[in-house]
Protein backbone atom coordinates (compact mmCIF):
# COMPACT_ATOMS: atom_id res chain seq x y z
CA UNK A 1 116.38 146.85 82.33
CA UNK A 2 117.07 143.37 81.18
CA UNK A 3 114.55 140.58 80.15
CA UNK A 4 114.66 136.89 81.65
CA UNK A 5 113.31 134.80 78.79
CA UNK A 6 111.42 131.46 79.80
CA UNK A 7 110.44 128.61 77.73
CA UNK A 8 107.13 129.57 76.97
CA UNK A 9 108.39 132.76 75.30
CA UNK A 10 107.60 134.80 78.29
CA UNK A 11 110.00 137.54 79.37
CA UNK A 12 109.96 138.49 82.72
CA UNK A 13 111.45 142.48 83.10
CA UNK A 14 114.27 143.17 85.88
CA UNK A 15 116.31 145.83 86.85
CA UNK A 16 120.11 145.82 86.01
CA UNK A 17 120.92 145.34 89.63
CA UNK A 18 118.54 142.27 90.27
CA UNK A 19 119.50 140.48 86.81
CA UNK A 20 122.98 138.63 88.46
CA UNK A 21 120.91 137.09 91.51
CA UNK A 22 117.59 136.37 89.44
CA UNK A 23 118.99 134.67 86.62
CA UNK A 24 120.60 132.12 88.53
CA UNK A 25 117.14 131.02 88.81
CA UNK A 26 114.43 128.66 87.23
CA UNK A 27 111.70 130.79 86.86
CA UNK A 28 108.54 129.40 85.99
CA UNK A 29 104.45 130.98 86.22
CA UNK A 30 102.65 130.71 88.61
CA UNK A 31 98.66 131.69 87.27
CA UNK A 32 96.92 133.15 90.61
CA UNK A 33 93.50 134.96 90.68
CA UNK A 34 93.87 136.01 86.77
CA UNK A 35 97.36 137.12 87.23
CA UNK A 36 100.55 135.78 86.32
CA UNK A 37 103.47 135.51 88.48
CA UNK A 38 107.10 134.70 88.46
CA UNK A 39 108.35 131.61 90.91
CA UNK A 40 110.61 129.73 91.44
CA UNK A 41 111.16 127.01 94.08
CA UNK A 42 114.10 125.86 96.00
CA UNK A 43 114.94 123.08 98.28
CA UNK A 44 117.05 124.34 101.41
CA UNK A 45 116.52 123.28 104.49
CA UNK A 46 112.65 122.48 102.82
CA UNK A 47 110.93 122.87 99.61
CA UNK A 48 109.58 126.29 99.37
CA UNK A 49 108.23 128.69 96.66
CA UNK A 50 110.05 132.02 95.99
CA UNK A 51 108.33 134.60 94.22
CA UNK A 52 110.19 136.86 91.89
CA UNK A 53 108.70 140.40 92.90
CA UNK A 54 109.16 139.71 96.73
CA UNK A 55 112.64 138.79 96.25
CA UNK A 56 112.88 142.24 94.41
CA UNK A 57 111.00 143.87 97.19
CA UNK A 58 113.35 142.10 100.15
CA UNK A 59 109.90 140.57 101.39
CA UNK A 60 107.01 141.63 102.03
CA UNK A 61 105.96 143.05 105.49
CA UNK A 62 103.57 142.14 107.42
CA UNK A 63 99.85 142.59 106.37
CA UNK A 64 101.02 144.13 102.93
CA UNK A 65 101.13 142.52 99.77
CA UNK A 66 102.54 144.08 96.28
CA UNK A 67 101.02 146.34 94.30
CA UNK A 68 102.08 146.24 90.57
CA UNK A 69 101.72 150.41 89.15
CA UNK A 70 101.92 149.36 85.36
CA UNK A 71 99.43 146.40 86.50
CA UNK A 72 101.65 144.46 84.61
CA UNK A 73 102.91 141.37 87.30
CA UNK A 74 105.49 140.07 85.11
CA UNK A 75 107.02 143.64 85.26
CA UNK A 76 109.25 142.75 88.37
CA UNK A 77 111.34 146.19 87.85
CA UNK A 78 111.95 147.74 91.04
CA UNK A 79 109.82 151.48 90.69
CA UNK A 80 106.94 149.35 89.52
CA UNK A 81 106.28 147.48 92.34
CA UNK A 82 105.48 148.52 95.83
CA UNK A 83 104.07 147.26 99.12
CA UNK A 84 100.97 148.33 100.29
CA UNK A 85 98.34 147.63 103.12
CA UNK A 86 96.14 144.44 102.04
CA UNK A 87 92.93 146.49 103.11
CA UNK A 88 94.45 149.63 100.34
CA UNK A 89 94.84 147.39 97.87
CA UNK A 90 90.85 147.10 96.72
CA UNK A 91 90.61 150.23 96.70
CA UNK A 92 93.49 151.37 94.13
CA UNK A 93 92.78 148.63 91.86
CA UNK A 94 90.99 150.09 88.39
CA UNK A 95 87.30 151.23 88.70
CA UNK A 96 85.04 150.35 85.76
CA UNK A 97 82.58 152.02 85.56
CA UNK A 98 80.04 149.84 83.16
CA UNK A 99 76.24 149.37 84.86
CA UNK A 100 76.94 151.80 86.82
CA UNK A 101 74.63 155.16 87.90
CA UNK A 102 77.21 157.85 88.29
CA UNK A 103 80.76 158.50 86.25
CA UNK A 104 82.33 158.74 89.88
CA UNK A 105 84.08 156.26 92.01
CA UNK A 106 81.81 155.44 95.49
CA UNK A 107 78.99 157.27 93.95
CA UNK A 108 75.81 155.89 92.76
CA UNK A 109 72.33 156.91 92.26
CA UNK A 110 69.17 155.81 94.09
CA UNK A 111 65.51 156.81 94.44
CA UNK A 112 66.90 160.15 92.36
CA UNK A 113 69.52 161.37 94.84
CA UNK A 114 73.02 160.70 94.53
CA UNK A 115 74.27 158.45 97.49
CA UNK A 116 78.41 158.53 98.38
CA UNK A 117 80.29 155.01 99.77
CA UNK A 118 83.48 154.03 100.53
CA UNK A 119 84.66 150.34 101.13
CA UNK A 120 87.24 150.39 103.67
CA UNK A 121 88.79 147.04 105.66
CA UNK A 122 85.75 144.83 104.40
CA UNK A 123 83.26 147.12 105.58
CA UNK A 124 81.00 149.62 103.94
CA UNK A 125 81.06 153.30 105.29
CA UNK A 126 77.58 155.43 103.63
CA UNK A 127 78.72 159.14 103.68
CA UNK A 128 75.72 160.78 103.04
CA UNK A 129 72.87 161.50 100.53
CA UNK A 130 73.27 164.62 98.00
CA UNK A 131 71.44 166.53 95.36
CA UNK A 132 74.15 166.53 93.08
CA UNK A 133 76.78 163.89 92.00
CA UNK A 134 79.83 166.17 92.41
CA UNK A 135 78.96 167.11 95.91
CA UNK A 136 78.96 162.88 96.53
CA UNK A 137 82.15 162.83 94.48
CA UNK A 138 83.53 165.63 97.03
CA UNK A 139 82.63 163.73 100.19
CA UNK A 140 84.28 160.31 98.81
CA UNK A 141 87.43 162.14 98.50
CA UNK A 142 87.64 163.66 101.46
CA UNK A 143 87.73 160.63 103.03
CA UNK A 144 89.08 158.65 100.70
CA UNK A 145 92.13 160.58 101.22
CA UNK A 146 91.39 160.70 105.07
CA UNK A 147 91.18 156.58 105.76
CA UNK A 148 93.90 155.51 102.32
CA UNK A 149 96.51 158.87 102.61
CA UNK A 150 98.67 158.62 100.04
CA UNK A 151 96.36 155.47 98.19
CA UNK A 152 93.75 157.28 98.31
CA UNK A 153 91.93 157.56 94.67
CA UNK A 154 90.18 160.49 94.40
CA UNK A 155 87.99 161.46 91.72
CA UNK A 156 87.72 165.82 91.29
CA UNK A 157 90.41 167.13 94.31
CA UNK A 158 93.94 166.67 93.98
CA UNK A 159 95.36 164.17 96.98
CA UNK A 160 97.54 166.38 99.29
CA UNK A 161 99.70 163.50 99.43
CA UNK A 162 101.03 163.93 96.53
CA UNK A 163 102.00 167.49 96.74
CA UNK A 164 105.09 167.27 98.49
């Protein structure tokens, strides 16, 4: 792992491999949606920005965008970043769970029953009303697992997915 140093005394991380081709560069960040990103521009055949982790990536394809694991975006280190459906990528961010009526993810409490949801490509799926908040939890990750696969973000079972 090396570190590409810019002016503001940020370092940008790289792999070993990617340090010859990215330090030929002028990196510089980019601030988008309260993340910070490495870019660079260049001017052949017409101006056009370059950004550091799809470079590592070899582009993105299409309808994905990258997923940072550390959740660090200046970590541009190959096994931290990886492409993944735009529609997966709500649903693996970090859930907080402040205001909120049950300790699970798509679980939340109303009129004294437990009620399970899952958010999936902008629209709301309701799974079902329960007695208990572990049975909701249950039913969000069976098909949490069943519409993300290997995204999925369960909250008691184990995703198959990452068994083998």
């Amino acid at each position: 792992m090396k570190k590409i140093q810019l002016k503001n005394s940020v370092d940008i991380l790289v792999d070993d491999e990617f340090y010859q081709l990215t330090a030929s560069y002028k990196w510089n960040i980019c601030k988008s949606r309260g993340k910070q990103y490495a870019r660079t521009t260049i001017y052949h055949p017409k101006k056009q920005d370059i950004y550091l982790h799809h470079l590592i990536l070899g582009g993105l394809k299409s309808g994905h965008t990258a997923y940072f694991i550390d959740g660090n975006s200046l970590n541009c280190q190959e096994n931290n970043i990886i492409q993944v459906p735009f529609h997966t990528k709500s649903h693996i961010k970090k859930c907080t769970f402040l205001n909120k009526t049950s300790m699970y993810r798509g679980v939340f409490l109303k009129f004294g029953m437990f009620i399970s949801a899952i958010t999936y490509m902008s629209k709301t799926n309701y799974l079902g009303v329960f007695k208990t908040e572990k049975e909701a939890a249950i039913t969000y990750d069976l098909k949490a697992i069943e519409l993300y696969k290997e995204f999925a973000k369960t909250n008691i079972m184990i995703n198959p997915y990452f068994l083998s």
